[in-house]
N, C-alpha and C. Protein backbone atom coordinates (compact mmCIF):
# COMPACT_ATOMS: atom_id res chain seq x y z
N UNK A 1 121.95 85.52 79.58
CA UNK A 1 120.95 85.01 80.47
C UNK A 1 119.84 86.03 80.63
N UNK A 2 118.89 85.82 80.62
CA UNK A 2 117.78 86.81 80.74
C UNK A 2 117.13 86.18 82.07
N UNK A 3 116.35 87.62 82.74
CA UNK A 3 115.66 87.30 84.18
C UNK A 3 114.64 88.34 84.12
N UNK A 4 114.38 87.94 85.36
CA UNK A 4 112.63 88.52 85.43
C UNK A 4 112.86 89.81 86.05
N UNK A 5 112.20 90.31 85.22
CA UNK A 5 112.26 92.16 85.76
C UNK A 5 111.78 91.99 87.05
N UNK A 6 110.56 91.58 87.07
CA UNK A 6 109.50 91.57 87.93
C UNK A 6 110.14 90.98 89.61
N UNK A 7 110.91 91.59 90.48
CA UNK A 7 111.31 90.79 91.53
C UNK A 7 110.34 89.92 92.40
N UNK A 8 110.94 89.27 93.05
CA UNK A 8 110.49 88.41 93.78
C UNK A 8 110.06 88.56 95.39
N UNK A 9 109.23 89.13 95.23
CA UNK A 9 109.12 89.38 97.03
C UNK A 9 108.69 88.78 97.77
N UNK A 10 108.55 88.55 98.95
CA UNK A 10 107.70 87.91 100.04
C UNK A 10 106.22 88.34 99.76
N UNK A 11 105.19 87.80 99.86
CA UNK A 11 103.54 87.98 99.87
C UNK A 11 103.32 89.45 100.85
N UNK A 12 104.06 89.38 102.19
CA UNK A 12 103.64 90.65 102.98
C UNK A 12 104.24 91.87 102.85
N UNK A 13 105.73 91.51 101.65
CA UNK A 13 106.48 92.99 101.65
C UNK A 13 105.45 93.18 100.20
N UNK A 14 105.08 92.65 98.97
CA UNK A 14 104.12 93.22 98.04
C UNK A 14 103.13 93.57 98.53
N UNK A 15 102.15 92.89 99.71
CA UNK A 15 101.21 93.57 100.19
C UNK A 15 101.58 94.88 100.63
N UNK A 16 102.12 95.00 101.24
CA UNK A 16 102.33 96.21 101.70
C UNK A 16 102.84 97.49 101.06
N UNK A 17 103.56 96.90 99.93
CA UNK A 17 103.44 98.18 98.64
C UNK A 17 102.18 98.43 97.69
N UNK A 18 101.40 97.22 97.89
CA UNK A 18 100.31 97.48 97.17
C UNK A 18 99.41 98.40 97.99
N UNK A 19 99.28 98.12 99.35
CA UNK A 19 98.57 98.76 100.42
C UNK A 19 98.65 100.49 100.10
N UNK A 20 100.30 100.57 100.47
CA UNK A 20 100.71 102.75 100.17
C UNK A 20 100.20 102.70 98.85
N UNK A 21 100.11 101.97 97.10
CA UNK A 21 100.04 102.73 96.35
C UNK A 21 98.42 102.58 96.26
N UNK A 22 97.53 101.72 96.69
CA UNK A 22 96.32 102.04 96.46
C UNK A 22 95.80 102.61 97.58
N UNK A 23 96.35 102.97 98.78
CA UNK A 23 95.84 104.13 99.56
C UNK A 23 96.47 105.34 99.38
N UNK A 24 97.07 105.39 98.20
CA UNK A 24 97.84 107.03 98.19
C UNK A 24 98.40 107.53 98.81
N UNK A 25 99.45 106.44 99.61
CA UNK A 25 100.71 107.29 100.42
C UNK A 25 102.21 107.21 99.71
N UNK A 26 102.86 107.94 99.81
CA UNK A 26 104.24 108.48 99.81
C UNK A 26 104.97 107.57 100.12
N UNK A 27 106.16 107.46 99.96
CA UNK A 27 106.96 106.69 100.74
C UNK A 27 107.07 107.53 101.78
N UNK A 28 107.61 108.55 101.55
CA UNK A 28 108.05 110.03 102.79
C UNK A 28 106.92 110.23 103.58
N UNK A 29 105.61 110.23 103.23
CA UNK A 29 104.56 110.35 104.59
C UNK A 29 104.25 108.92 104.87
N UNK A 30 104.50 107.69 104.26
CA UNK A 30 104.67 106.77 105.33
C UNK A 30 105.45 106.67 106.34
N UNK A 31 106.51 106.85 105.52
CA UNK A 31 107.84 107.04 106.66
C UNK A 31 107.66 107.89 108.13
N UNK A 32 107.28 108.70 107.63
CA UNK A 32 107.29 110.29 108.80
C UNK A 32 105.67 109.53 109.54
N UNK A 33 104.68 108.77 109.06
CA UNK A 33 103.56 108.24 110.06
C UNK A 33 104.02 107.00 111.18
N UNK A 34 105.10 106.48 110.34
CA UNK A 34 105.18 105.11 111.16
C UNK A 34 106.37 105.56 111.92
N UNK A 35 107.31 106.73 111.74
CA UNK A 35 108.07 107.25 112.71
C UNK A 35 109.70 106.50 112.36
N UNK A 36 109.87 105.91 111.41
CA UNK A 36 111.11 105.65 110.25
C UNK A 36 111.63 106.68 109.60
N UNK A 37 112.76 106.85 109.02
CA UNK A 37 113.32 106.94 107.87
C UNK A 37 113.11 106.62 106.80
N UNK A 38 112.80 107.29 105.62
CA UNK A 38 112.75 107.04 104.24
C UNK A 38 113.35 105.75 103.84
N UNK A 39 114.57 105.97 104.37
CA UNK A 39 115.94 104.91 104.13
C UNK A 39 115.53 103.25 104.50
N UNK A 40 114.96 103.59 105.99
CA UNK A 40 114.20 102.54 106.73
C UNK A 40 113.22 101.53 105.61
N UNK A 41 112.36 102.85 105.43
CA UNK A 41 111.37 102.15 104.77
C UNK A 41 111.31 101.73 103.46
N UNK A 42 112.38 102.18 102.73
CA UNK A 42 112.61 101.39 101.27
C UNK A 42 113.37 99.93 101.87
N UNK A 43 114.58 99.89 102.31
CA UNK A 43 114.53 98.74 102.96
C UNK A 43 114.22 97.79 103.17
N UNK A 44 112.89 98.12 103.58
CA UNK A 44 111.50 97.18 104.05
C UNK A 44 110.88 96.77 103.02
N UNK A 45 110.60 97.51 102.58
CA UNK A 45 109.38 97.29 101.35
C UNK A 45 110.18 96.95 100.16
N UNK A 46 111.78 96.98 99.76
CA UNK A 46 112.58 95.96 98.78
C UNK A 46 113.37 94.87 98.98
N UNK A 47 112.41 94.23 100.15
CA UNK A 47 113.00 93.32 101.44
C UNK A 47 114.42 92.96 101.68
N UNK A 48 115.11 94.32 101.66
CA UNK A 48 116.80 93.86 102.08
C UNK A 48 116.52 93.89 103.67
N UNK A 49 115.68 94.60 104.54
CA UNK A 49 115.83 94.14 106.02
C UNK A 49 114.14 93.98 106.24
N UNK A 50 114.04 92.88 107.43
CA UNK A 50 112.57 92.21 107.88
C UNK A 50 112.39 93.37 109.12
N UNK A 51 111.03 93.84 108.56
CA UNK A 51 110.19 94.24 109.69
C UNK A 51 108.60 94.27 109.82
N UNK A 52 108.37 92.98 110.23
CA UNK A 52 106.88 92.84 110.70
C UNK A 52 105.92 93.79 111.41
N UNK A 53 106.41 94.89 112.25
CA UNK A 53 105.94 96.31 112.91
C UNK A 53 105.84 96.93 111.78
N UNK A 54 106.10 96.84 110.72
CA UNK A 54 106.38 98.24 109.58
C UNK A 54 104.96 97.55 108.43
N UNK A 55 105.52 96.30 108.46
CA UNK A 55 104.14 95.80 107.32
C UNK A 55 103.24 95.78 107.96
N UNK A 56 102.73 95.65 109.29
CA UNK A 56 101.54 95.09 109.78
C UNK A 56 101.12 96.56 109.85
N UNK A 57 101.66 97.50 110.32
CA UNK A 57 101.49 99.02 110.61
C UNK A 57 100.88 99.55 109.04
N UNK A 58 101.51 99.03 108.32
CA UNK A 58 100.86 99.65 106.68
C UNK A 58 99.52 99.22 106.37
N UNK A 59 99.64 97.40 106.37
CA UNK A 59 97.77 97.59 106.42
C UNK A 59 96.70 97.93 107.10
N UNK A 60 96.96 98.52 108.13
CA UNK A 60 95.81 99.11 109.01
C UNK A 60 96.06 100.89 108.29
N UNK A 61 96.98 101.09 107.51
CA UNK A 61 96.50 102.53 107.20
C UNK A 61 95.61 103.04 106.32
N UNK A 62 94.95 104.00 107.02
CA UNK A 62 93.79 104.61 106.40
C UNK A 62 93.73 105.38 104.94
N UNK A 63 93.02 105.60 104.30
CA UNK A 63 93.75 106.38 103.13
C UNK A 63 93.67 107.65 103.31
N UNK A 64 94.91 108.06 102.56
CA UNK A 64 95.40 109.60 102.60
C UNK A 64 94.46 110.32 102.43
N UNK A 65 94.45 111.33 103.09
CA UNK A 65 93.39 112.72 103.43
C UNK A 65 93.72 113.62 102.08
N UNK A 66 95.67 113.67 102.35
CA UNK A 66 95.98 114.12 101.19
C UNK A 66 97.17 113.71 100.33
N UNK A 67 96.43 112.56 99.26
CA UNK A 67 97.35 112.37 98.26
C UNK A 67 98.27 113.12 97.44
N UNK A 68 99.31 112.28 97.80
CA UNK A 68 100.29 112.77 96.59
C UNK A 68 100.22 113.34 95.36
């Protein structure tokens, strides 16, 4: 059986990875801005747990001062 590499996410958990990698954040200095765990925030963003505070918090972030 063959499948799609490419997972399937919800529209707001891809937004929101698209958000950190074209504003140049970390997972680890997202984490440490929004006041999570690393652990937390992969989580989130490979939608095994829902958190609407964590995505909505990502698109209002500014871009990194200092990229990765």
């Amino acid at each position: 059986m063959i499948t799609n590499a490419i997972p399937n996410r919800p529209p707001a958990v891809q937004a929101a990875r698209d958000t950190l990698r074209r504003k140049g954040w970390s997972h680890r200095e997202a984490a440490e801005q929004l006041g999570v765990s690393t652990y937390h925030l992969s989580l989130v963003l490979n939608n095994h747990r829902v958190s609407r505070r964590i995505l909505n918090a990502i698109q209002d972030f500014p871009e990194n001062p200092s990229p990765a």
